[in-house]
N, C-alpha and C. Protein backbone atom coordinates (compact mmCIF):
# COMPACT_ATOMS: atom_id res chain seq x y z
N UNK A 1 0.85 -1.19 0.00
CA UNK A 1 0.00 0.00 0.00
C UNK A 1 0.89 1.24 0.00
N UNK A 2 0.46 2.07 -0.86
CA UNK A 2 1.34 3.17 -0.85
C UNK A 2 0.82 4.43 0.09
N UNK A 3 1.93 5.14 0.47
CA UNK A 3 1.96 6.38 1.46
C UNK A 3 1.04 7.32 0.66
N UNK A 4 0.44 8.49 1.77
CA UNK A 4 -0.16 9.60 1.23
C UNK A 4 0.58 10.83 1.72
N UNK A 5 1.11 11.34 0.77
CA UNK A 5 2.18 12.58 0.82
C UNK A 5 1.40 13.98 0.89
N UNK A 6 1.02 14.63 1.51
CA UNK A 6 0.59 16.30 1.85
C UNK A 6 1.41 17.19 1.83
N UNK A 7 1.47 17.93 0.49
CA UNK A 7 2.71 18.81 0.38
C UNK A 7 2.24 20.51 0.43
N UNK A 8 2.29 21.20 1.36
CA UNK A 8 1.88 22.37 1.75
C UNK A 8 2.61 23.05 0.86
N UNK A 9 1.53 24.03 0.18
CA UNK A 9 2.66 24.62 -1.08
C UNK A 9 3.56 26.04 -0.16
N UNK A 10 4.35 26.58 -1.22
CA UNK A 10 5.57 27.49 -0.61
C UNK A 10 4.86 28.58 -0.22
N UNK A 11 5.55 29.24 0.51
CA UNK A 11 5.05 31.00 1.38
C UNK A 11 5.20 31.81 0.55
N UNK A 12 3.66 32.40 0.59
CA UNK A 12 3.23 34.05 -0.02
C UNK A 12 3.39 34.91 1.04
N UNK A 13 3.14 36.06 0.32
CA UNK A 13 3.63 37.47 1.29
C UNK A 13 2.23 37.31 2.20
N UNK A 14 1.20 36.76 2.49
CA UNK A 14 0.32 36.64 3.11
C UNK A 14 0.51 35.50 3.92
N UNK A 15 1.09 34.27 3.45
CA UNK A 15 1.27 33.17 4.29
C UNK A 15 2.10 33.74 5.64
N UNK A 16 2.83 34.62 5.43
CA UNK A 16 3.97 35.62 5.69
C UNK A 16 3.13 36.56 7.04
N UNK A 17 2.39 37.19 6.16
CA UNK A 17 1.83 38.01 7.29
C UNK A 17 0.47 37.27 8.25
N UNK A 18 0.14 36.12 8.18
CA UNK A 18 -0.93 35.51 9.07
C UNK A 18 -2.59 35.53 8.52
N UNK A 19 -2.19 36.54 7.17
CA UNK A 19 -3.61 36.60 6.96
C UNK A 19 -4.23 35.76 5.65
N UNK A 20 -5.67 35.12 6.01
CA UNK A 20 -6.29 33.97 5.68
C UNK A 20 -6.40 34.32 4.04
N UNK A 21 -6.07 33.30 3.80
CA UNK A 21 -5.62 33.13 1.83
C UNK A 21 -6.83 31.94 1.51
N UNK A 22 -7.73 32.01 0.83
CA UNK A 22 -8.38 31.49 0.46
C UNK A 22 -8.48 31.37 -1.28
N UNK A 23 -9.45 32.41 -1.72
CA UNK A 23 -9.47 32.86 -3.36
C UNK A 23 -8.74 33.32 -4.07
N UNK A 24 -7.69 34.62 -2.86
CA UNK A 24 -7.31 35.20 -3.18
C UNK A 24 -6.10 34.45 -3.30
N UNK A 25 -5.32 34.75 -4.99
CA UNK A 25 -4.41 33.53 -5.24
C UNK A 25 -2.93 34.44 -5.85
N UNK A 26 -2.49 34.78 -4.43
CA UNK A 26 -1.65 35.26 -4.89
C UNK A 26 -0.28 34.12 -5.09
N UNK A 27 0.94 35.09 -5.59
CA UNK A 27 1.76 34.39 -5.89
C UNK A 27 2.80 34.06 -5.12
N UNK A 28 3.70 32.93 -5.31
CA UNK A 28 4.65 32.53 -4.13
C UNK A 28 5.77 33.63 -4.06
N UNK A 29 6.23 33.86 -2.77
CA UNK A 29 7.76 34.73 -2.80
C UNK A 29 8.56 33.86 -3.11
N UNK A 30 9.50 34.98 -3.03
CA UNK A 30 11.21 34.58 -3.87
C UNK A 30 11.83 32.98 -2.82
N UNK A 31 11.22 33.43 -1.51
CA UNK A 31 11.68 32.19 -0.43
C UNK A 31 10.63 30.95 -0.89
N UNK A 32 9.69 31.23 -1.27
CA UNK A 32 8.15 29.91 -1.84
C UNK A 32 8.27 29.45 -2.77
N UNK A 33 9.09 30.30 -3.89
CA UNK A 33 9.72 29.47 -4.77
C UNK A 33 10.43 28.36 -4.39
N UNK A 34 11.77 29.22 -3.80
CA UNK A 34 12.93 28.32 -3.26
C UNK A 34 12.86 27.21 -2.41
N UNK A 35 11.42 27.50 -1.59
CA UNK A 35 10.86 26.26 -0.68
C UNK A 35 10.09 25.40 -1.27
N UNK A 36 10.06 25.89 -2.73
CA UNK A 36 9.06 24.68 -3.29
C UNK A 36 9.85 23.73 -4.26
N UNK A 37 11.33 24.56 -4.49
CA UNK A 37 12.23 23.61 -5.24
C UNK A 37 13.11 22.62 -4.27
N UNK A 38 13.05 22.88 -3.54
CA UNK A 38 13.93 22.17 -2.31
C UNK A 38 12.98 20.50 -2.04
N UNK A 39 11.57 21.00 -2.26
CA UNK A 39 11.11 19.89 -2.15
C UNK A 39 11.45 18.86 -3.40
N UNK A 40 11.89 19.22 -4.01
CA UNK A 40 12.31 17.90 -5.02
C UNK A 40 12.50 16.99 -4.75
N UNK A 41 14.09 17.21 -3.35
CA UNK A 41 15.06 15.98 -3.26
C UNK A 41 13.70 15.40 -2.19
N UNK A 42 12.55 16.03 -1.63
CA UNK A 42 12.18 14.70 -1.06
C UNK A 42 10.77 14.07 -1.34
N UNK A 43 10.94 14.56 -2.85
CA UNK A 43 9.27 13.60 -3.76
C UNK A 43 10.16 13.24 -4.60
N UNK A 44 11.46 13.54 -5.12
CA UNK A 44 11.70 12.46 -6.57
C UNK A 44 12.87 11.13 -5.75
N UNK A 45 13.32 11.05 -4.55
CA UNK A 45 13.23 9.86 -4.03
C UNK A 45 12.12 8.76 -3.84
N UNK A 46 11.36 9.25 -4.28
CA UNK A 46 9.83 8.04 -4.02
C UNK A 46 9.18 8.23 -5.46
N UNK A 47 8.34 6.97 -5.35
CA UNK A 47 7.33 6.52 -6.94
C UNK A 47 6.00 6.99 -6.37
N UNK A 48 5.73 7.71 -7.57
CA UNK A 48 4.03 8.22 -7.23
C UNK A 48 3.26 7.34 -8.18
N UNK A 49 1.95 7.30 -7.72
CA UNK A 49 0.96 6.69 -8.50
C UNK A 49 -0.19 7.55 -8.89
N UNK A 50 0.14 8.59 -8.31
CA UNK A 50 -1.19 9.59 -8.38
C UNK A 50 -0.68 10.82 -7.89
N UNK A 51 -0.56 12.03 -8.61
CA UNK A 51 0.01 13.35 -8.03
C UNK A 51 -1.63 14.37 -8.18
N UNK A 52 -1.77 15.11 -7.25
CA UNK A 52 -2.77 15.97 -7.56
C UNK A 52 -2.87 17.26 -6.66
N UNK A 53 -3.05 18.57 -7.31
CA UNK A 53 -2.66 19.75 -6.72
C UNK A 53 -3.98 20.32 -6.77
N UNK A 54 -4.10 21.43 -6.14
CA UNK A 54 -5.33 22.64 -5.98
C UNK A 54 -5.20 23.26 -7.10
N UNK A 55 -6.11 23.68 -7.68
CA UNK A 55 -6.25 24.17 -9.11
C UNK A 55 -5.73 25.76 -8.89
N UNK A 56 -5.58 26.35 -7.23
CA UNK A 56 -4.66 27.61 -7.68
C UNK A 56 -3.43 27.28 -7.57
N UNK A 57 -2.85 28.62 -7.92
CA UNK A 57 -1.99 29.20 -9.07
C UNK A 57 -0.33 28.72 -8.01
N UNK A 58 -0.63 29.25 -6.38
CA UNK A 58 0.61 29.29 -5.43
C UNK A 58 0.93 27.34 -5.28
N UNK A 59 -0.49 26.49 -5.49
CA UNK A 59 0.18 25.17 -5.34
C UNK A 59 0.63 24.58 -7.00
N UNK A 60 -0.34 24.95 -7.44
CA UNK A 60 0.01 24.79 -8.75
C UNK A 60 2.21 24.55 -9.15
N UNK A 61 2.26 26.09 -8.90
CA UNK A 61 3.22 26.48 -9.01
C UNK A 61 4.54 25.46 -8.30
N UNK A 62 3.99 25.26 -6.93
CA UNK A 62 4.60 24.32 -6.01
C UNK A 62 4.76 22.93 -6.83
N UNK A 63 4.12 22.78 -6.89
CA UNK A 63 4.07 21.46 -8.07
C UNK A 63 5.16 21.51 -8.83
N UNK A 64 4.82 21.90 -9.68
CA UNK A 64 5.92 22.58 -11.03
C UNK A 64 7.44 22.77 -10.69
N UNK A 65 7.49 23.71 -9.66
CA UNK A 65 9.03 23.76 -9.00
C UNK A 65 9.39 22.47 -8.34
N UNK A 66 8.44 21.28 -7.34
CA UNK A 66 9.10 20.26 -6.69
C UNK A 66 9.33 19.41 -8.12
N UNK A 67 8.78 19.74 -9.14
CA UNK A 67 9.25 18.17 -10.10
C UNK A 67 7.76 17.33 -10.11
N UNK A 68 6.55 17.98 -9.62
CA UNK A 68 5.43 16.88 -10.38
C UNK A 68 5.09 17.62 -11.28
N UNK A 69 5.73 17.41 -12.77
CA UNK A 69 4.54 18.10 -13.43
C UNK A 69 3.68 17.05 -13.77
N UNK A 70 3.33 16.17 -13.98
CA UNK A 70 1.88 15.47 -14.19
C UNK A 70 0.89 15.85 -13.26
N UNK A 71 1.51 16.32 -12.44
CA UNK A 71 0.09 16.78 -11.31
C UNK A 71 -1.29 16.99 -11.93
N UNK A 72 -2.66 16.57 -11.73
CA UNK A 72 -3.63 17.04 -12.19
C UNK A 72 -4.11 18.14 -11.13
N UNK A 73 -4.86 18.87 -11.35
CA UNK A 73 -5.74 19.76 -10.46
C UNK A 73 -7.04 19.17 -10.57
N UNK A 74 -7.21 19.27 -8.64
CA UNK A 74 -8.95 18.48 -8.58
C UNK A 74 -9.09 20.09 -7.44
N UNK A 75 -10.34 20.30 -7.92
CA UNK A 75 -11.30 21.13 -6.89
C UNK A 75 -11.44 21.09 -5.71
N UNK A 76 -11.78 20.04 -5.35
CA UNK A 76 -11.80 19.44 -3.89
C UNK A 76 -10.00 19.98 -2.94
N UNK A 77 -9.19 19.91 -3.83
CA UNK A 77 -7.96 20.66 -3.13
C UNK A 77 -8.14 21.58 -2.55
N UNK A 78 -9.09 22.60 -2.94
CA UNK A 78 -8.94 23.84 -2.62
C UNK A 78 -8.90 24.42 -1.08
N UNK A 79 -8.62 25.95 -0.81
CA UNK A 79 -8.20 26.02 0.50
C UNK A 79 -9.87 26.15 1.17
N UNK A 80 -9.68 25.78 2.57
CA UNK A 80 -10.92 26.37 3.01
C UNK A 80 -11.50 27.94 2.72
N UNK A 81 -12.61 28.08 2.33
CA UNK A 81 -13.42 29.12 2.10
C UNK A 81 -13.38 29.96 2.84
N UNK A 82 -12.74 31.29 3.52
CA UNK A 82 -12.57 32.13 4.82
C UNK A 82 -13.70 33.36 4.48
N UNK A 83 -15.06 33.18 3.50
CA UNK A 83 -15.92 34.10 3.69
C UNK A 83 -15.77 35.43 3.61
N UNK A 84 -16.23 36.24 4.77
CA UNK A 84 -15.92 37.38 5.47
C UNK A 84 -14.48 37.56 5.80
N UNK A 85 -13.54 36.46 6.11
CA UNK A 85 -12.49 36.80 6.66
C UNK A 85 -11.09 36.14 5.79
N UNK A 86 -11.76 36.38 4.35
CA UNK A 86 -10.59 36.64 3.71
C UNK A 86 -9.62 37.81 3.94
N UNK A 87 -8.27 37.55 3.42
CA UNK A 87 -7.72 38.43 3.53
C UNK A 87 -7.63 39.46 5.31
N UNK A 88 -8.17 38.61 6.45
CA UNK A 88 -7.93 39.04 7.42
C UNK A 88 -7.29 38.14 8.51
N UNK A 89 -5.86 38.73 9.66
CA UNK A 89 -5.14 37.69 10.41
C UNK A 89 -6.35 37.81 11.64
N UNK A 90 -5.48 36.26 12.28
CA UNK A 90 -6.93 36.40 13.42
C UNK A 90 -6.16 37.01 14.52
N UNK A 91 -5.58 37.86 14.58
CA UNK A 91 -5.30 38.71 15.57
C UNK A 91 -6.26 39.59 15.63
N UNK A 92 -6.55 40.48 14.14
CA UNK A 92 -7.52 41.47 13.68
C UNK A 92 -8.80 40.81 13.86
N UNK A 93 -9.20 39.60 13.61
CA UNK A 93 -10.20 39.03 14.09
C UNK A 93 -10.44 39.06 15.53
N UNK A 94 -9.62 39.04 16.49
CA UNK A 94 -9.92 38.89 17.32
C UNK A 94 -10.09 40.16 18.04
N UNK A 95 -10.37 40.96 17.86
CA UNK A 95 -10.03 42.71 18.44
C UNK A 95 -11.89 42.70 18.05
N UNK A 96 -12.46 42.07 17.38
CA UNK A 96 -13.48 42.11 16.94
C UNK A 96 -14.63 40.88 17.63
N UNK A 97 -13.69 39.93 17.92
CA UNK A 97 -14.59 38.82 18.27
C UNK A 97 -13.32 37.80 19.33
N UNK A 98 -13.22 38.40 20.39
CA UNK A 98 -12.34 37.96 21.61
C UNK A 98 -12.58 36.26 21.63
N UNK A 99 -11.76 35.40 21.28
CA UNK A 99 -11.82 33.71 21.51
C UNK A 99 -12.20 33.29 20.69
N UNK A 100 -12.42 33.67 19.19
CA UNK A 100 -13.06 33.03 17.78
C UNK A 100 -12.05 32.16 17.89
N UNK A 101 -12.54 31.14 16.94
CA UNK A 101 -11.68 30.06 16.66
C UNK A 101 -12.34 29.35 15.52
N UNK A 102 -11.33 29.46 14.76
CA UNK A 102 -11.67 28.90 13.10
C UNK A 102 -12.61 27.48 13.36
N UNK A 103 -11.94 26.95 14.16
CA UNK A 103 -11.85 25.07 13.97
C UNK A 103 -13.50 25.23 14.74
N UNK A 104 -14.12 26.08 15.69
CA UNK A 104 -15.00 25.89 16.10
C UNK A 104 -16.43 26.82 15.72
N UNK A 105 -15.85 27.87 15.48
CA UNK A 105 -16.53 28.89 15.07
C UNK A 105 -16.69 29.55 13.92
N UNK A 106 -15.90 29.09 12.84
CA UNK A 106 -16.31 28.99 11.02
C UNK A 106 -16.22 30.60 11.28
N UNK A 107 -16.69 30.92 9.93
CA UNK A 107 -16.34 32.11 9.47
C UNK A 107 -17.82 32.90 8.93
N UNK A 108 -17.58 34.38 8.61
CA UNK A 108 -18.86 34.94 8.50
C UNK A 108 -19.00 34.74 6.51
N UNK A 109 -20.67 35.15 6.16
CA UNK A 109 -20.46 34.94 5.15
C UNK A 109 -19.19 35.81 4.34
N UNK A 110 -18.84 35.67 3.03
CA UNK A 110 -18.22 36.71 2.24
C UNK A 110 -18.97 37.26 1.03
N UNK A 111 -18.20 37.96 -0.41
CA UNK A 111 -19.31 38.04 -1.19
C UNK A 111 -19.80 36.88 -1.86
N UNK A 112 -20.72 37.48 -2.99
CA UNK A 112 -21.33 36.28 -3.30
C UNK A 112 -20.58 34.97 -4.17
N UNK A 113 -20.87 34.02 -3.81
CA UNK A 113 -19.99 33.06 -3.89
C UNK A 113 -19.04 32.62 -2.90
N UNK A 114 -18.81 33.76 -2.02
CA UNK A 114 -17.72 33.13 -1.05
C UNK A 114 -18.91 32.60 -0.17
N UNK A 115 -19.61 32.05 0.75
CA UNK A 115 -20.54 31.64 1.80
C UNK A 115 -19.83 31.35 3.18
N UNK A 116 -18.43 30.95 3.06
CA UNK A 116 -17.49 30.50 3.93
C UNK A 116 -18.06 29.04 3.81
N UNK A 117 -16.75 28.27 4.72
CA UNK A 117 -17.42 27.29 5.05
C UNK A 117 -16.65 26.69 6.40
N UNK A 118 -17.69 25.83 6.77
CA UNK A 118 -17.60 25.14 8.27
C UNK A 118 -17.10 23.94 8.17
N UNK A 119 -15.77 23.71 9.37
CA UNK A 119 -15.65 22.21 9.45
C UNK A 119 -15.94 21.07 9.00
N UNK A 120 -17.13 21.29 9.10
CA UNK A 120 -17.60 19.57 8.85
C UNK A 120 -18.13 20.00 6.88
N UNK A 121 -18.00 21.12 6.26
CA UNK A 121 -17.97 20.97 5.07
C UNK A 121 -16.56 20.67 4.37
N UNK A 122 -15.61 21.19 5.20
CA UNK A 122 -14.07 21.06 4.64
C UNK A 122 -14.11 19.09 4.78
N UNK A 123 -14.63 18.98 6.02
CA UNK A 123 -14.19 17.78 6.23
C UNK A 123 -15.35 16.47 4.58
N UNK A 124 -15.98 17.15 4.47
CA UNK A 124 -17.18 16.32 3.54
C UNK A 124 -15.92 16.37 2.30
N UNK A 125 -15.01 17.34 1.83
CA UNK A 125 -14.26 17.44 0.68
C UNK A 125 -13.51 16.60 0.93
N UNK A 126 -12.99 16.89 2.34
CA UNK A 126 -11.64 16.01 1.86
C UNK A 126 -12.11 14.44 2.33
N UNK A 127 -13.06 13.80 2.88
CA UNK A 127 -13.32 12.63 2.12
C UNK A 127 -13.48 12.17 0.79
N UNK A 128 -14.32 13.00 0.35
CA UNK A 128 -14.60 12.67 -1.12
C UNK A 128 -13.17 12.65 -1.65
N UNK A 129 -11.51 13.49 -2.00
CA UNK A 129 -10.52 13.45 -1.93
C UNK A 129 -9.82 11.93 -1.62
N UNK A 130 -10.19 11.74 -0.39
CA UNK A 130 -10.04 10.84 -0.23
C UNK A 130 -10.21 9.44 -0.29
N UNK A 131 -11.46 9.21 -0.66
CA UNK A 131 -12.16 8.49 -1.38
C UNK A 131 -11.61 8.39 -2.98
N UNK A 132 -11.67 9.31 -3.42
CA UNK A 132 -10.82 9.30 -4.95
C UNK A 132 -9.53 8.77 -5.18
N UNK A 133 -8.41 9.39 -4.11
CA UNK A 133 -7.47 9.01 -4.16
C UNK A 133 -7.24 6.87 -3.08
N UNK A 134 -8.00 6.42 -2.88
CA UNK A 134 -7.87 5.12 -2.19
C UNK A 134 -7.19 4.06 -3.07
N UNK A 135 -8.29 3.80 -4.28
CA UNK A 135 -7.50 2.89 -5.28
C UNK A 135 -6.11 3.02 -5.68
N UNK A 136 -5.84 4.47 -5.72
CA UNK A 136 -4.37 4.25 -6.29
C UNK A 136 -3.34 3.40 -4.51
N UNK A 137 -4.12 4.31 -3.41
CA UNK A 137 -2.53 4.23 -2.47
C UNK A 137 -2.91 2.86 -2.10
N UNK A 138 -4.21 2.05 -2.95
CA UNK A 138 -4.22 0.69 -2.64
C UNK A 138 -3.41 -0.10 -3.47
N UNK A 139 -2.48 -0.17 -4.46
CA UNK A 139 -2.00 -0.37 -5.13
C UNK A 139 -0.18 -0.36 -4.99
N UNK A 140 0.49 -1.35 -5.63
CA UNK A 140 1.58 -1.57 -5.08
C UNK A 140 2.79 -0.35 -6.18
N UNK A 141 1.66 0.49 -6.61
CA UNK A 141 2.55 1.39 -7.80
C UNK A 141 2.97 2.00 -7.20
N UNK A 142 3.01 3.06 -6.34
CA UNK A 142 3.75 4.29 -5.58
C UNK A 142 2.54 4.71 -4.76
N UNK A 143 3.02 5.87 -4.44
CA UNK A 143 2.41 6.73 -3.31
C UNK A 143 1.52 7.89 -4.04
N UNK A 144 0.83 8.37 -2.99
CA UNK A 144 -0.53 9.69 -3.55
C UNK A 144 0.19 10.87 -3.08
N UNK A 145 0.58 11.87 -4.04
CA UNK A 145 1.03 13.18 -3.59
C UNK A 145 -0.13 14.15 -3.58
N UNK A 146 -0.13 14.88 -2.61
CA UNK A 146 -1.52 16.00 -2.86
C UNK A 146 -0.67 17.41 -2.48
N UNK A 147 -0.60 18.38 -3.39
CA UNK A 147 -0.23 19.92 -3.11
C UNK A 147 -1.45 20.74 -2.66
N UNK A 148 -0.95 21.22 -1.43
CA UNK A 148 -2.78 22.17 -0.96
C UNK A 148 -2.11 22.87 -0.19
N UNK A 149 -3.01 23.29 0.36
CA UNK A 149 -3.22 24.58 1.24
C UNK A 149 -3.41 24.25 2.83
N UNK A 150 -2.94 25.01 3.89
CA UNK A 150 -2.59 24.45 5.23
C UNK A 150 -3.84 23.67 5.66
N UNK A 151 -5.09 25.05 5.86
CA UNK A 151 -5.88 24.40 7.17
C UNK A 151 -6.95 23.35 5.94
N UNK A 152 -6.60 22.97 4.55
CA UNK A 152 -7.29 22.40 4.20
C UNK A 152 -6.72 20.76 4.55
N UNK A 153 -5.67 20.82 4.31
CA UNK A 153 -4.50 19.26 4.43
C UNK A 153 -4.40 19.07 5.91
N UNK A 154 -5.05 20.09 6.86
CA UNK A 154 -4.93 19.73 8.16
C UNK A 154 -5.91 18.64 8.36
N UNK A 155 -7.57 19.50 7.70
CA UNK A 155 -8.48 19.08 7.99
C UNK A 155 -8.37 17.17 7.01
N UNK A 156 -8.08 17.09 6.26
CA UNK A 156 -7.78 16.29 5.46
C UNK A 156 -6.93 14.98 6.62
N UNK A 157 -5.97 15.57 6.92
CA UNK A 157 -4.95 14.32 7.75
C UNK A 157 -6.21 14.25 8.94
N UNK A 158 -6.75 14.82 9.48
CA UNK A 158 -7.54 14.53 10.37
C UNK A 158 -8.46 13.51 10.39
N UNK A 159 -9.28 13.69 8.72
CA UNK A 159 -9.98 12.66 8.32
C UNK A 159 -9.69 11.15 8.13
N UNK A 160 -8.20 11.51 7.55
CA UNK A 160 -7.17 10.00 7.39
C UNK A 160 -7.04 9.25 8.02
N UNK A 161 -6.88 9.86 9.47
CA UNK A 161 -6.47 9.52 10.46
C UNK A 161 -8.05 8.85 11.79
N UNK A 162 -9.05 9.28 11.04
CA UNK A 162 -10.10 8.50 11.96
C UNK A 162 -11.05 9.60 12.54
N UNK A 163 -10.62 10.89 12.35
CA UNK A 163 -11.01 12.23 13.69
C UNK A 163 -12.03 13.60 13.03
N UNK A 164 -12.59 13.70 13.75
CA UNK A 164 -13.91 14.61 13.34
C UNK A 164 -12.88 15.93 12.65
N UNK A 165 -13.34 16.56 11.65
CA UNK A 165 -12.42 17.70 10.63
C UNK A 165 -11.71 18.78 11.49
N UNK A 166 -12.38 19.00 12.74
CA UNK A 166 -12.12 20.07 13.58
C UNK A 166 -11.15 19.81 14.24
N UNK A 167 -10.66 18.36 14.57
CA UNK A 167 -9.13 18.09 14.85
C UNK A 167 -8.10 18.13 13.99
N UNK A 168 -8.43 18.62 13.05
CA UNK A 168 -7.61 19.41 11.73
C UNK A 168 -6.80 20.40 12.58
N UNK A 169 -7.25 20.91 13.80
CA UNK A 169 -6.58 21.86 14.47
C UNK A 169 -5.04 21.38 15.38
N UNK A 170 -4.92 20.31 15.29
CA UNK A 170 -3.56 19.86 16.18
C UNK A 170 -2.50 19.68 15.31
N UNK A 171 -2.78 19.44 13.98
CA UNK A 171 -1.74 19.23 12.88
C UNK A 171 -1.47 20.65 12.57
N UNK A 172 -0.38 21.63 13.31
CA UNK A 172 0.49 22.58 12.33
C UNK A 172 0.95 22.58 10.99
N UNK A 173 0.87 23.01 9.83
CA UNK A 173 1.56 22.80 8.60
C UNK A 173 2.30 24.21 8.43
N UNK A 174 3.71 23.65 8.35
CA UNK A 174 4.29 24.64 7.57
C UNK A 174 4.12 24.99 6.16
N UNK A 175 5.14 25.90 5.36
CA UNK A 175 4.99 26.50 4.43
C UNK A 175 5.95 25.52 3.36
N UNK A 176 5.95 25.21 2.67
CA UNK A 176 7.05 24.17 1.62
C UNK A 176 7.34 23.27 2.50
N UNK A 177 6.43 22.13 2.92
CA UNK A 177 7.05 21.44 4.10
C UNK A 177 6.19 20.00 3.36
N UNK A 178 6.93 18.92 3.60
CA UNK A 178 5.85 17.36 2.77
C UNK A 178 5.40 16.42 4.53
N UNK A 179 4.25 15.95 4.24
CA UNK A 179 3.70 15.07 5.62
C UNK A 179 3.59 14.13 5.02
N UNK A 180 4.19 12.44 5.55
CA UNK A 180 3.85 11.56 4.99
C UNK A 180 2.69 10.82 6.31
N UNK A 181 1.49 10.32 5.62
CA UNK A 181 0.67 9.78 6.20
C UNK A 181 0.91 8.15 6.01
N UNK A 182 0.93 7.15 6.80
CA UNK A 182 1.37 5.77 6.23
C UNK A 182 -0.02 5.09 6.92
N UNK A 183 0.57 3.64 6.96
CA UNK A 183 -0.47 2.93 7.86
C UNK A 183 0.55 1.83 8.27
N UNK A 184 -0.08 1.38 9.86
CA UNK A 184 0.65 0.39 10.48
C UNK A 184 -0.24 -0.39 11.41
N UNK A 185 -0.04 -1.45 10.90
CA UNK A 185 -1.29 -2.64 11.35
C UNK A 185 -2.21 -2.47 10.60
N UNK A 186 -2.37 -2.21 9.51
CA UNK A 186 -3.40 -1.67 8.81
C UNK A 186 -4.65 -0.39 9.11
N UNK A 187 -3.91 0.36 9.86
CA UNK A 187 -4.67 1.80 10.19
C UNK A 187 -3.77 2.52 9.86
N UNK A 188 -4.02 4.07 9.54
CA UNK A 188 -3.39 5.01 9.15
C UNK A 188 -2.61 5.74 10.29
N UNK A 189 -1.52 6.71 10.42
CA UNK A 189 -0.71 7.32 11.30
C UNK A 189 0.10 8.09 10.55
N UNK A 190 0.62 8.90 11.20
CA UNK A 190 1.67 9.67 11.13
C UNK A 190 2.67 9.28 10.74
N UNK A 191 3.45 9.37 9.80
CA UNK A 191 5.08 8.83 9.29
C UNK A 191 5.65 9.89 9.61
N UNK A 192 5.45 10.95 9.09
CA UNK A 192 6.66 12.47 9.26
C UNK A 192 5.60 13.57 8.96
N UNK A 193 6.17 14.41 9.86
CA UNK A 193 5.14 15.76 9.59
C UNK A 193 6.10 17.09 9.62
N UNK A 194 5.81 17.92 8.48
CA UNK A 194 6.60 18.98 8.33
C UNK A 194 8.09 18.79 7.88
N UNK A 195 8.36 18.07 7.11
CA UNK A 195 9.76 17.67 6.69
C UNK A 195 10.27 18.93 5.28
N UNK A 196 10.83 19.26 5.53
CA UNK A 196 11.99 20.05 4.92
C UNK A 196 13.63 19.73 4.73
N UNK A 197 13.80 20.12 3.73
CA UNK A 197 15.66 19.70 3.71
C UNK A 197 16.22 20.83 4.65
């Protein structure tokens, strides 16, 4: 059975400053580049069977610089929906709403089309994700690479791992950093989290 690889794409000037990146798709810095080429040496040591990135532009990109270009883009990658609180850190959130908390307290609407979304909708994606990607990491071809976005691959390992989406909140993800998810005894776990050269 092959590993499931979560590769947090490289740091924008927003990843930078704390504030919530959702739609807004900006582009990687000069260091997000460099953190997204570094990941090479530790995806082209391993066989993939399935590479797949967020259809924006900053994982996209991540892709491209670590060396998957076959990557497809699936939808379901995408980052959680921050509504109202795009483009805002929760420090500034919090001057406004003392003890918010993403993982419990979701976000307000945004414009139209943004609606935000709640936990247990992030968590409905990244099953389906997950569900998609099963056949391949059932298979003795290689491993599942996925390029995304933090609190979406949080909520995601959470699911992997057995745990309601909102424990998406104990998994930190850095910025150009790969998580390998494995299984032992035949349940899923933790192999490495946040690995960088």
């Amino acid at each position: 059975m092959g590993d499931l690889l979560l590769v947090r794409h490289g740091e924008t000037e927003w990843s930078v400053s704390g504030r919530h990146t959702s739609r807004t798709d900006l582009p990687l810095t000069t260091h997000g580049e460099e953190q997204a080429k570094s990941l090479a040496a530790l995806l082209t040591e391993r066989t993939y069977a399935l590479a797949l990135t967020s259809p924006l532009g900053r994982a996209i990109r991540t892709a491209e610089l670590a060396g998957l270009t076959a990557a497809v883009p699936d939808p379901d990658l995408h980052e959680w929906d921050y509504g109202g609180y795009e483009g805002v850190t929760t420090v500034d959130i919090h001057r406004a709403r003392p003890g918010w908390d993403l993982w419990t307290d979701g976000v307000p609407p945004g414009p139209e089309g943004h609606p935000g979304e709640s936990p247990e909708e992030i968590g409905a994606r990244a099953d389906r994700v997950l569900a998609r990607v099963e056949p391949a990491l059932a298979t003795d071809t290689g491993d599942v690479i996925l390029v995304a976005h933090a609190h979406f691959l949080r909520v995601l390992a959470a699911r992997r791992l057995g745990l309601p989406p909102a424990e998406g909140r104990l998994f930190q993800l850095a910025t150009g950093t790969v998580s390998r998810l494995s299984t032992e005894h035949g349940r899923p776990v933790i192999a490495e989290w946040n690995r960088r050269l």
